[in-house]
Protein backbone atom coordinates (compact mmCIF):
# COMPACT_ATOMS: atom_id res chain seq x y z
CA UNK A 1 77.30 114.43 111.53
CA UNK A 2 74.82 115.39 114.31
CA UNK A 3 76.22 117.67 117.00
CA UNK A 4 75.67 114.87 119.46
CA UNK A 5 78.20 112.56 117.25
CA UNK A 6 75.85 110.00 116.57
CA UNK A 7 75.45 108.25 113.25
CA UNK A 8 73.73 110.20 110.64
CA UNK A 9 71.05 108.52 108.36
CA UNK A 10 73.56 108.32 105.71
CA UNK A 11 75.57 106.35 107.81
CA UNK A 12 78.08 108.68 108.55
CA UNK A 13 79.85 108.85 111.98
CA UNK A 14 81.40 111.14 113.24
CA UNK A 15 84.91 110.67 115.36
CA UNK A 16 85.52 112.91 118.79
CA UNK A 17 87.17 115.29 117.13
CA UNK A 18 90.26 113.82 116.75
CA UNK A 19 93.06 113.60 114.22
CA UNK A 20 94.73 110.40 113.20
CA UNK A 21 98.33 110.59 111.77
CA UNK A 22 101.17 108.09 112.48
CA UNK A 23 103.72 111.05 112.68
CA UNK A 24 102.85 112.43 116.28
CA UNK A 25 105.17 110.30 118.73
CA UNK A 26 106.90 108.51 116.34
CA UNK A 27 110.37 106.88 117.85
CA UNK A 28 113.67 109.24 118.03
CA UNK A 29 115.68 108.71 114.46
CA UNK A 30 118.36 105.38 115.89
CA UNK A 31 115.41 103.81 117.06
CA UNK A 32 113.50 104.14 114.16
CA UNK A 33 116.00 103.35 111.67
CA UNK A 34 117.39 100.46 113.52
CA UNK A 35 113.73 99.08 113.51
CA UNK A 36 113.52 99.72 109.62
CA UNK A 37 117.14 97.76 109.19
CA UNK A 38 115.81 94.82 110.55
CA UNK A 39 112.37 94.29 109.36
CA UNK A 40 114.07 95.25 105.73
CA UNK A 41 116.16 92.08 106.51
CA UNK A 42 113.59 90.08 108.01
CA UNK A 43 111.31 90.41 105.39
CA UNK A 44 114.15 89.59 102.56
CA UNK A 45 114.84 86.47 104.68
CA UNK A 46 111.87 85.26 105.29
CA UNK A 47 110.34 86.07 101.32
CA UNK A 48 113.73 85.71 99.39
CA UNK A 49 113.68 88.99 97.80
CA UNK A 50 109.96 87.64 96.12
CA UNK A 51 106.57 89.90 96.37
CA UNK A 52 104.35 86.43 96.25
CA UNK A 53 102.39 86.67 99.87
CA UNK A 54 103.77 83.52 102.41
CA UNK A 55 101.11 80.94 102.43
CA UNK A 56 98.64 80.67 105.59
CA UNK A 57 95.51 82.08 106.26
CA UNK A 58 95.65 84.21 103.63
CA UNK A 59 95.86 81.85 100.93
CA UNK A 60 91.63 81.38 101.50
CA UNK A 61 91.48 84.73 99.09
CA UNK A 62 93.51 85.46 96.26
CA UNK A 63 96.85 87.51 97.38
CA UNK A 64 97.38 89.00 93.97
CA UNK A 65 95.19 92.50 93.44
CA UNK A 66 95.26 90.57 90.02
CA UNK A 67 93.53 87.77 90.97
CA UNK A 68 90.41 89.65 91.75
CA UNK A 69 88.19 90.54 88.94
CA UNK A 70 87.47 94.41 88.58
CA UNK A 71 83.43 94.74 89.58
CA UNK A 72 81.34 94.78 86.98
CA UNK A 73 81.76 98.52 85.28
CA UNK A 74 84.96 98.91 86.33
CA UNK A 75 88.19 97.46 84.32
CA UNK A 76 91.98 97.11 85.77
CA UNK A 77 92.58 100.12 83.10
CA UNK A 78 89.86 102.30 83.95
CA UNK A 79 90.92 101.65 88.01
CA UNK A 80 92.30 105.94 88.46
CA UNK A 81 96.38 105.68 88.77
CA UNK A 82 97.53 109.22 90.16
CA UNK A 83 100.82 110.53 88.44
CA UNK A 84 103.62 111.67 90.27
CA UNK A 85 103.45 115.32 90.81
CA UNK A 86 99.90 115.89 91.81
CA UNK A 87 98.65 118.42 94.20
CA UNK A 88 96.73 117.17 97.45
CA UNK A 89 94.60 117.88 99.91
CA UNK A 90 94.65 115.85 103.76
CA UNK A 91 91.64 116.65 105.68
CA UNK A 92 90.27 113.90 108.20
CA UNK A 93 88.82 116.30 111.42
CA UNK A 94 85.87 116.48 110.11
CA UNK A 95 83.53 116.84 106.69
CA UNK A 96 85.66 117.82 103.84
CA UNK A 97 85.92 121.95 103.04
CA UNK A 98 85.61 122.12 99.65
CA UNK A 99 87.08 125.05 99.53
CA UNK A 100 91.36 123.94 98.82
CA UNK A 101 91.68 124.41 95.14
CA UNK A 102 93.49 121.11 94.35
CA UNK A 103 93.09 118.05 92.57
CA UNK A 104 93.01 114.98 94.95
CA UNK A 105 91.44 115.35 98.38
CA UNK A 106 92.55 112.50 101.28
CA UNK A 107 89.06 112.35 103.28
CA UNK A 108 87.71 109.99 106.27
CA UNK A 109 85.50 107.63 104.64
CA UNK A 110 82.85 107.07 107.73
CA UNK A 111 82.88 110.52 108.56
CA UNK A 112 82.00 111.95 104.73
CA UNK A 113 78.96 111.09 102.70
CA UNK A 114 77.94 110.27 99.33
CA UNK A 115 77.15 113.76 98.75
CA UNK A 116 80.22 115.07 99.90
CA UNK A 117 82.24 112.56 98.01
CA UNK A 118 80.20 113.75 94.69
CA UNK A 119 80.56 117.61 95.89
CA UNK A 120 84.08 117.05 95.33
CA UNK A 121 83.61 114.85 92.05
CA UNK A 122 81.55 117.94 90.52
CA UNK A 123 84.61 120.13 91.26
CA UNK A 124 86.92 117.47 89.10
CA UNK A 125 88.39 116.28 92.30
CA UNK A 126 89.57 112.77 92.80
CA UNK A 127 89.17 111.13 96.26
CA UNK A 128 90.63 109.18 98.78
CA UNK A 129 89.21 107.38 101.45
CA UNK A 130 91.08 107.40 104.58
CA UNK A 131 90.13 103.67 106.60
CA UNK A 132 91.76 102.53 110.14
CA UNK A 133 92.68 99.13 108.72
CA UNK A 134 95.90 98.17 111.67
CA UNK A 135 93.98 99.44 114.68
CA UNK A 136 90.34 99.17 116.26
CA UNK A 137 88.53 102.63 116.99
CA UNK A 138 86.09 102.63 119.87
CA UNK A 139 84.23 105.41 118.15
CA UNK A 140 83.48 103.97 114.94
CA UNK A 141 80.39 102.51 114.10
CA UNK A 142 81.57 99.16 113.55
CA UNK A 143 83.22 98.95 116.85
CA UNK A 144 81.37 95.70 117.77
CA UNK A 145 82.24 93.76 114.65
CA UNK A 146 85.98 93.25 116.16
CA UNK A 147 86.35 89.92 118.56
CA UNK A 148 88.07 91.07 122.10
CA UNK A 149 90.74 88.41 120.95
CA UNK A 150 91.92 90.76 117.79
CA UNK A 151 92.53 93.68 120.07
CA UNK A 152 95.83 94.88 121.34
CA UNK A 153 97.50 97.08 123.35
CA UNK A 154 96.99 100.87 122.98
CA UNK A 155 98.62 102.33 120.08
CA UNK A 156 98.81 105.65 121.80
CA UNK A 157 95.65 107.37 120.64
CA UNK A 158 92.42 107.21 123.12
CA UNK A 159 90.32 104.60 122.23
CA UNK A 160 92.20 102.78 120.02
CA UNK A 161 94.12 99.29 120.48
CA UNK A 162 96.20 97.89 117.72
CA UNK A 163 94.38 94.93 115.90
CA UNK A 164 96.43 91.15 115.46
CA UNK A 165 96.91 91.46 111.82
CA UNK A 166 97.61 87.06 111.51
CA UNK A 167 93.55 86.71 111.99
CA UNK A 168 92.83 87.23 108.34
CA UNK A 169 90.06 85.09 108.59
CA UNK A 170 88.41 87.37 110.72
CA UNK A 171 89.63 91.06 110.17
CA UNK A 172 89.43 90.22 106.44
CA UNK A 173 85.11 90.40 105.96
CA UNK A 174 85.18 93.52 107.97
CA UNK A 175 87.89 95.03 105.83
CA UNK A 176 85.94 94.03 102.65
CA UNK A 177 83.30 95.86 104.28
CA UNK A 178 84.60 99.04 105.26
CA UNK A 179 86.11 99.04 101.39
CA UNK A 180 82.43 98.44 100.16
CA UNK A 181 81.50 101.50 102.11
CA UNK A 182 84.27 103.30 100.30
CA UNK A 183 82.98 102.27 97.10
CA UNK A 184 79.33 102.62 97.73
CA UNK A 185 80.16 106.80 98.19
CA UNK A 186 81.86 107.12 95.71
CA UNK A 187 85.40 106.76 96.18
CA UNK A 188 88.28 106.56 93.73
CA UNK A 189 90.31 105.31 96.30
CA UNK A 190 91.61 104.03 99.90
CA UNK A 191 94.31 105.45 102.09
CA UNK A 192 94.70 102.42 105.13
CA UNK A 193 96.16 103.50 107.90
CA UNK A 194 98.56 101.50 110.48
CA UNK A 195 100.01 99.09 107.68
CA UNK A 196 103.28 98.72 109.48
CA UNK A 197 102.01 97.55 112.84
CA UNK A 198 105.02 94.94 113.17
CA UNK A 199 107.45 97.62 113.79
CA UNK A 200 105.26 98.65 116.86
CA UNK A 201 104.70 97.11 120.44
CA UNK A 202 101.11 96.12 119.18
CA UNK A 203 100.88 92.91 122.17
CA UNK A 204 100.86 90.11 119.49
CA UNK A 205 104.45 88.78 118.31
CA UNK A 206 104.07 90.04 114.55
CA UNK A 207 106.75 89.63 111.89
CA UNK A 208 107.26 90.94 108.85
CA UNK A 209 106.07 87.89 107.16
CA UNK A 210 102.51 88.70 108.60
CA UNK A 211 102.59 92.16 107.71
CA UNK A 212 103.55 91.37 104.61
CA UNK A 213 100.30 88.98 103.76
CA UNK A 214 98.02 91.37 105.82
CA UNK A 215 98.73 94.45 103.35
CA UNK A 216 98.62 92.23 100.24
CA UNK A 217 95.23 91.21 100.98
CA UNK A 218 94.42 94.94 101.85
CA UNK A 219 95.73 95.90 98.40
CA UNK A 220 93.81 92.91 96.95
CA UNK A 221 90.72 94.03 98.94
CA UNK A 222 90.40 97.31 96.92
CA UNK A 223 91.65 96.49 93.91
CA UNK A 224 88.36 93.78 93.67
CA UNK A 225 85.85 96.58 94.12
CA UNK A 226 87.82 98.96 91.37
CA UNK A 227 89.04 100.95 94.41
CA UNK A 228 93.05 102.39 94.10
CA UNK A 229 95.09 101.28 97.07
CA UNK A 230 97.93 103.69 98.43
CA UNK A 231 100.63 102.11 101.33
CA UNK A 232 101.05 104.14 104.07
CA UNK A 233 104.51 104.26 104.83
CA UNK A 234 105.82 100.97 105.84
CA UNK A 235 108.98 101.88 103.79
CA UNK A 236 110.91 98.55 104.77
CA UNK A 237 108.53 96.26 102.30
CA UNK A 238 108.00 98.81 99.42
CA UNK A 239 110.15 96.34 97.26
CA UNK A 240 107.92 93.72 98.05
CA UNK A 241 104.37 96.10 97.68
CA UNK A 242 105.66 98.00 94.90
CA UNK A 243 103.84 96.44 92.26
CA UNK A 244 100.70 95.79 94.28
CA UNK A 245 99.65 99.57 95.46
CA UNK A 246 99.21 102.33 93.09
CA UNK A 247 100.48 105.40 94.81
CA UNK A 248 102.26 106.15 98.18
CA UNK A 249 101.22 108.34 101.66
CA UNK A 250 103.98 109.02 103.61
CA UNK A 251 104.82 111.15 107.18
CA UNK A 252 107.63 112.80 107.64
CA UNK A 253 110.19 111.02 105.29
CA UNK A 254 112.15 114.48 105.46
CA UNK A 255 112.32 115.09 109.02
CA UNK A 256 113.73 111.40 109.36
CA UNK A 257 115.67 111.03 106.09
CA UNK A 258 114.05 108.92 104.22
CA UNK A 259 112.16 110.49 101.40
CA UNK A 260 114.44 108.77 98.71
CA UNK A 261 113.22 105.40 99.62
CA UNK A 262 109.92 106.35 98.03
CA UNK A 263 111.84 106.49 94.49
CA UNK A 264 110.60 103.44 93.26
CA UNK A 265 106.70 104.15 93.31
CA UNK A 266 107.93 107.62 91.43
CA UNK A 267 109.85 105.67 89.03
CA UNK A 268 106.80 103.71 88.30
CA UNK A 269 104.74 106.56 87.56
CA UNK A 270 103.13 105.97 90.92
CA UNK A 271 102.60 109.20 93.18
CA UNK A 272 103.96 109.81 96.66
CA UNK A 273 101.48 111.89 98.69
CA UNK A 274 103.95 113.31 101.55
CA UNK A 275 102.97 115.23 104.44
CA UNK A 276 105.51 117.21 107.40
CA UNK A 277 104.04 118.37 110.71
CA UNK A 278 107.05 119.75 112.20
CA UNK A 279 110.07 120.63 109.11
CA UNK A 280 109.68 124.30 107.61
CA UNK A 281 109.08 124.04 103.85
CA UNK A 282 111.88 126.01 102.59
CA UNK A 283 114.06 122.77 104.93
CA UNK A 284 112.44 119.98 102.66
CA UNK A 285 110.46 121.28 99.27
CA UNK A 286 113.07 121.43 97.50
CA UNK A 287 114.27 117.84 98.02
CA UNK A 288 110.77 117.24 97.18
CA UNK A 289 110.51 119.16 93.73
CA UNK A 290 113.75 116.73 93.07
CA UNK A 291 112.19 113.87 93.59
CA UNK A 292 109.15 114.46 92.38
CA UNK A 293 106.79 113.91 95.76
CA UNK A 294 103.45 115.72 96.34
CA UNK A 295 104.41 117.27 99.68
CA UNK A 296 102.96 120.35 101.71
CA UNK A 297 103.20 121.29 105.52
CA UNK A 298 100.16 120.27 108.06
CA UNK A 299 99.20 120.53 111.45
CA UNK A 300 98.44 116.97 113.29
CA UNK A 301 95.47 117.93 114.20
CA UNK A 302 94.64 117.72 109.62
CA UNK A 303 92.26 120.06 109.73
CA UNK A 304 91.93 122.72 105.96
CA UNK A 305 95.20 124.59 106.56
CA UNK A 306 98.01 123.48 104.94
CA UNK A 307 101.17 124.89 103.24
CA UNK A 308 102.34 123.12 99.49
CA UNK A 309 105.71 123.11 98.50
């Protein structure tokens, strides 16, 4: 990244130096779990209790990550599942520090190169790249690719509007290329952030139904390009994304109470990546070494520092 924050000639670009986690002004605990209740219903009435996608736009593309064929060098088996258990790294202020000794690293994919993707690979790392995919971001470099007529209201962070998730037809060639840049440096995997915007006051009437068909094309997305796919909280529809994502990020299921909802992706050998910004470790690591979740304290700023359970 140049000093001046302009792109790179790797095509990196750099952000203004800020952090992006869904944590920081989350609602109080009644709202929030009074929001979860009914999208959890919502969802099971509108899908029946079934993981197929509802038809609509969608149904252009397949809706099943296995419906996609695995590009060419890359099998469903060889596609990198991480095991519960595993110690990780968060880092998306800036170019990844090499320096955390730890075995997955969770890294912004526009602002990190190919070489610092393959840095990482020649320490036996396995990483994660970190993509917007629920919200435009005035400072990325692909700012102009979004219509004015995707863009909602303010999501709370400076120059960034939430992004009408039922326009598949158009949100979905940008995703696919965003994912190709993922792949194209190297990634083992995607992190998308803002899956759940149906549970926010985004300016477009979405249901659970659309974010339900929005995040199984996302999943689809990577899994076509060999890429591992991890959902972002969005806790309500794991039942229904379960089998379609192969490991879990989560923010602050301790302070709220929820961390034993991710118990199904651990029961499937799946990995929950957990993160607190404001609980004390000795409050929630040990509920963690229960049940299994890779958790450690950050700051929301995610810069290097950190604190592992």
């Amino acid at each position: 990244m140049k000093d001046d924050g302009t792109e790179d000639v790797d095509g990196t670009m750099g952000s203004p130096g800020r952090a992006r986690t869904g944590g920081v002004g989350r609602p109080s605990l009644p709202l929030r779990a009074v929001r979860y209740a009914v999208a959890a219903l919502v969802t099971a009435a509108v899908l029946g209790g079934c993981s197929a996608p509802p038809s609509g736009e969608a149904g252009d593309r397949p809706t099943s990550p296995g419906d996609s064929p695995a590009p060419s060098g890359t099998s469903e088996q060889e596609r990198w599942r991480p095991q519960p258990g595993l110690d990780w790294q968060w880092q998306l202020d800036a170019r990844a520090d090499p320096s955390v000794d730890v075995p997955v690293y969770d890294i912004d994919g526009f602002e990190n190169s190919a070489a610092d993707v393959a840095r990482l690979h020649r320490a036996g790392r396995k990483v994660i790249c970190y993509v917007n995919v629920g919200a435009w971001e005035d400072f990325r470099p692909d700012k102009d690719a979004f219509p004015r007529a995707v863009l909602g209201r303010s999501n709370g962070w400076e120059g960034e509007r939430w992004l009408d998730i039922r326009q598949v037809s158009v949100l979905r060639p940008i995703m696919e290329r965003r994912f190709d840049m993922c792949r194209d440096k190297g990634f083992d995997a995607v992190e998308p952030d803002l899956v759940e915007g149906y549970g926010n006051d985004t300016g477009f009437p979405l249901t659970a139904s659309d974010q339900l068909r929005y995040n199984l094309m996302i999943a689809d997305i990577a899994h076509a390009r060999g890429l591992s796919v991890g959902l972002k909280n969005d806790l309500p529809q794991i039942p229904q994304l379960l089998d379609h994502f192969d490991f879990a990020v989560n923010e602050e299921c301790a302070q709220y109470g929820e961390c034993e909802e991710l118990s199904p992706f651990i029961a499937a050998g799946k990995a929950v990546f957990h993160v607190e910004y404001a609980v004390p470790t000795a409050e929630f690591c040990a509920e963690s070494r229960r049940l299994k979740l890779s958790s450690m304290l950050k700051k929301p700023e995610l810069g290097v520092w950190r604190e592992a359970c």
